[in-house]
C-alpha atoms as a PDB file:
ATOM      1  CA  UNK A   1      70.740 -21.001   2.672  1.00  0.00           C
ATOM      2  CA  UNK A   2      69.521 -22.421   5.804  1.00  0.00           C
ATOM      3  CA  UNK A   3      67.059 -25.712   5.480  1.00  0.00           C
ATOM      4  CA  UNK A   4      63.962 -26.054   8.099  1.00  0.00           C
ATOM      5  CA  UNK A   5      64.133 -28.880  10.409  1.00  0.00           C
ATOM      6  CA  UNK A   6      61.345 -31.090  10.713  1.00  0.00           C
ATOM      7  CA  UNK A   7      59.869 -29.825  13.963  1.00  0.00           C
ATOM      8  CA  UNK A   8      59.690 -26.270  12.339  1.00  0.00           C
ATOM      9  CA  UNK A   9      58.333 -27.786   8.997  1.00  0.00           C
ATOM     10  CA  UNK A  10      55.685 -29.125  11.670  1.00  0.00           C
ATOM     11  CA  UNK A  11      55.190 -26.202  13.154  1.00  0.00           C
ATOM     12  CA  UNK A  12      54.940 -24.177  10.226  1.00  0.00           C
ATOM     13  CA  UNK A  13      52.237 -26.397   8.653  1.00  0.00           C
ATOM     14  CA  UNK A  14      50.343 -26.560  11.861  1.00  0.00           C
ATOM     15  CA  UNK A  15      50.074 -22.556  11.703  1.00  0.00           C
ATOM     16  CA  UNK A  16      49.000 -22.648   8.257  1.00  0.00           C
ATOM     17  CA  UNK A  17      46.097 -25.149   8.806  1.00  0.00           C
ATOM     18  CA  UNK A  18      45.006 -23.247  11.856  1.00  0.00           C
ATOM     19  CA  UNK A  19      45.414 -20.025   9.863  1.00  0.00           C
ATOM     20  CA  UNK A  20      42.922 -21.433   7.057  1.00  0.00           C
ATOM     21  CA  UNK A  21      40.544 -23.055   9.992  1.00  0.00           C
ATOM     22  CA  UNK A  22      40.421 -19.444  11.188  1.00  0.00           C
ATOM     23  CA  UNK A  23      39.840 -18.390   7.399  1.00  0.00           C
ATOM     24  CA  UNK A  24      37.216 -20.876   6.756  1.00  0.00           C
ATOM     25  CA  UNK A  25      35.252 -19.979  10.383  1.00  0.00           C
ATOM     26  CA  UNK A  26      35.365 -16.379   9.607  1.00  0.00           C
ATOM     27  CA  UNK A  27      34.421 -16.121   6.030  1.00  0.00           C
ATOM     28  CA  UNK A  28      31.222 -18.932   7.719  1.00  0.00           C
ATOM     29  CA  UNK A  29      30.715 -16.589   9.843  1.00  0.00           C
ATOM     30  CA  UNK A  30      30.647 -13.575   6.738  1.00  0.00           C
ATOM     31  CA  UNK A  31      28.175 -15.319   5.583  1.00  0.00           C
ATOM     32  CA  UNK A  32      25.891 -16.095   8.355  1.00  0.00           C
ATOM     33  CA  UNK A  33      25.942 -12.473   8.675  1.00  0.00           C
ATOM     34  CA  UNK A  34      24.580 -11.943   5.729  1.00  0.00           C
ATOM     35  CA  UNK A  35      22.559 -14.144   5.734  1.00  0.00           C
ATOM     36  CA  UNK A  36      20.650 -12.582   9.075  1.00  0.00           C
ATOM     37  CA  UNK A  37      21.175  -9.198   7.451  1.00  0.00           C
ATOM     38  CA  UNK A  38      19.115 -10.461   3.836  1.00  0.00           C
ATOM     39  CA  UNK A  39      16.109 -12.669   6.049  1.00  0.00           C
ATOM     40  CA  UNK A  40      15.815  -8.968   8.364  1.00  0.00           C
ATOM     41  CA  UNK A  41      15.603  -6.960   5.125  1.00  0.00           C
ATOM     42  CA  UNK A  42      13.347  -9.596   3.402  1.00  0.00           C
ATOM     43  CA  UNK A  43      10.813  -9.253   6.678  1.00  0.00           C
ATOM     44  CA  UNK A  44      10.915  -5.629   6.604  1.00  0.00           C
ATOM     45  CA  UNK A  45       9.975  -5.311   3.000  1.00  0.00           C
ATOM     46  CA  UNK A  46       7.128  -8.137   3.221  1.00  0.00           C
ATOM     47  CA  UNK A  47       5.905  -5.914   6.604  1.00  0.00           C
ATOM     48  CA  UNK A  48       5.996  -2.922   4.053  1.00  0.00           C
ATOM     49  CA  UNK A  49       3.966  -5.120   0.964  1.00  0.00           C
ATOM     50  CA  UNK A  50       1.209  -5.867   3.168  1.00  0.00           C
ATOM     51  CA  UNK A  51       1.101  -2.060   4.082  1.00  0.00           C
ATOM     52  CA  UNK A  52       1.708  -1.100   0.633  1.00  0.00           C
ATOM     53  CA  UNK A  53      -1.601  -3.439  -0.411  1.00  0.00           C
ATOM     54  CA  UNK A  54      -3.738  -2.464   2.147  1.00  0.00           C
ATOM     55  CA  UNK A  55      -3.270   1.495   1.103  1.00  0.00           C
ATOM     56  CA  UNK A  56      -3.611   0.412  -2.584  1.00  0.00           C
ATOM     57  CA  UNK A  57      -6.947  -1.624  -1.400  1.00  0.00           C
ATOM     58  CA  UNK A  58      -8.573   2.170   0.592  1.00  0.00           C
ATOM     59  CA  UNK A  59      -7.191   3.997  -2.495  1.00  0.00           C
ATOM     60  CA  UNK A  60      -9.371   1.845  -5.066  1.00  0.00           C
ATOM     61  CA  UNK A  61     -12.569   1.696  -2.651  1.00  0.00           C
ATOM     62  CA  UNK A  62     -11.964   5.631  -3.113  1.00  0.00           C
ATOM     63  CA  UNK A  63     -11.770   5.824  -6.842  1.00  0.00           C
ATOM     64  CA  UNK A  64     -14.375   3.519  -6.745  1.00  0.00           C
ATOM     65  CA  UNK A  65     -16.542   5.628  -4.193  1.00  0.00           C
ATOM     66  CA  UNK A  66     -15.530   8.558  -6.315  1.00  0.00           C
ATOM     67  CA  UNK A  67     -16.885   7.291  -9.207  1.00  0.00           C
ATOM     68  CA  UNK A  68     -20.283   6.740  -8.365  1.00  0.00           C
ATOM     69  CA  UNK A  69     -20.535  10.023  -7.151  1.00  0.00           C
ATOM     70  CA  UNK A  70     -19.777  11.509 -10.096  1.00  0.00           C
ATOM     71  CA  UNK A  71     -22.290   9.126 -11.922  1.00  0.00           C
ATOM     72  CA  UNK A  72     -24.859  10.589  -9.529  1.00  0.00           C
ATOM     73  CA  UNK A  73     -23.541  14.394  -9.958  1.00  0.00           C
ATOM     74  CA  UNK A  74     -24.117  13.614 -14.049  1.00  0.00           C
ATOM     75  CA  UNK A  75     -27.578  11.859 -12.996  1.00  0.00           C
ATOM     76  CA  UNK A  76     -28.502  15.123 -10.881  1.00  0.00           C
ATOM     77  CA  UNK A  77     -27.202  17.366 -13.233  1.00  0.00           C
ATOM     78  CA  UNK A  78     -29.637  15.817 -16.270  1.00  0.00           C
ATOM     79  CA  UNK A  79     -32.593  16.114 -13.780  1.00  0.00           C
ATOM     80  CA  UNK A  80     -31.887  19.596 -13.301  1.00  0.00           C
ATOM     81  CA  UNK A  81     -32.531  20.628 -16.446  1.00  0.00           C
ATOM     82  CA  UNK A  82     -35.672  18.720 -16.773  1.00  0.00           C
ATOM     83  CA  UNK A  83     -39.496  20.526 -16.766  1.00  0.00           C
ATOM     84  CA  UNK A  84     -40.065  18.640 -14.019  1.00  0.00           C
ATOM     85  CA  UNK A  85     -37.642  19.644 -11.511  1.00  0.00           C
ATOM     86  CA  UNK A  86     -38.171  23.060 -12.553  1.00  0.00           C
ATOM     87  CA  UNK A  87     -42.047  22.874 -11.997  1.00  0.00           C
ATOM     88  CA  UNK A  88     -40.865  20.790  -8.066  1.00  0.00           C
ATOM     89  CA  UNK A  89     -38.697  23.942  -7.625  1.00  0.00           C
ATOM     90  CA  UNK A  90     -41.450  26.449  -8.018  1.00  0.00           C
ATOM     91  CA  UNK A  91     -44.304  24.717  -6.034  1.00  0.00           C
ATOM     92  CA  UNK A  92     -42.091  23.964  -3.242  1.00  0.00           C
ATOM     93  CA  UNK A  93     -40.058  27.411  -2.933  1.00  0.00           C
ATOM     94  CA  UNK A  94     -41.929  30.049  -4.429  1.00  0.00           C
ATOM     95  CA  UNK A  95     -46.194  28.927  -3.820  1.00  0.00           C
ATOM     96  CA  UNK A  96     -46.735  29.044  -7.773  1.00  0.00           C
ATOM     97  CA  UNK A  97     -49.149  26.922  -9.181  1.00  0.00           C
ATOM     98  CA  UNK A  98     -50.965  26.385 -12.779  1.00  0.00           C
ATOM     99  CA  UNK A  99     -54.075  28.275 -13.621  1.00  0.00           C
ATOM    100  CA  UNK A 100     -56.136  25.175 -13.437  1.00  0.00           C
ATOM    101  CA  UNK A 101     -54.826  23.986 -10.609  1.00  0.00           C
ATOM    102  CA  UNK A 102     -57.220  23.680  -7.326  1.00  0.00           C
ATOM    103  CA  UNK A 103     -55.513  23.609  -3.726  1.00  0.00           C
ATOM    104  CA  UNK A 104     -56.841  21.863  -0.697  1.00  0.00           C
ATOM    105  CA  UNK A 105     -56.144  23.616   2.813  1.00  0.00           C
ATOM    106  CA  UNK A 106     -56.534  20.839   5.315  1.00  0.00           C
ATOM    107  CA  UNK A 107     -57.635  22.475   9.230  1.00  0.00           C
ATOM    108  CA  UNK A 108     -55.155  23.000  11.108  1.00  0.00           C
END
């Protein structure tokens, strides 16, 4: 059994704090990291939100486009079947007219 002098007791307890200085400065440093690594991703993700929002805005003003469109299709469709468009339909692509009708040819 062999007891440790005081200069190697020294020594030995100086390697040991500079051993956990080196611990402390590289787990800092661990986290540093990751902390650059989480504010990058966070960046990239709010860069991909506003993208995100702005397709979701053009999507709606589709829909939305989409929609009236079809409310006008439905309004069309109605005035198809009317008397009215049928009797706009046959004076302007066939010539007919109703018996009492009289027609005015201007000079040309």
């Amino acid at each position: 059994m062999r007891f440790e002098t005081k200069r190697e007791r020294e020594q030995r307890r100086k390697r040991q704090k500079r051993s956990a200085i080196l611990g402390m400065v590289f787990a800092m440093l661990v986290v540093v990291g990751l902390g650059v690594l989480l504010w990058n991703g966070k960046k990239n993700i709010e860069a991909k939100n506003v993208e995100y929002e702005k397709q979701i805005k053009e999507l709606q003003e589709q829909v939305d486009e989409e929609k009236q469109r079809t409310e006008e299709l439905n309004e069309y469709k109605k005035y198809v079947q009317t008397k009215k468009f049928a009797e706009e339909i046959a004076k302007d692509k066939f010539g007919l007219i109703y018996p009492d009708e009289i027609i005015f040819k201007g000079k040309k």
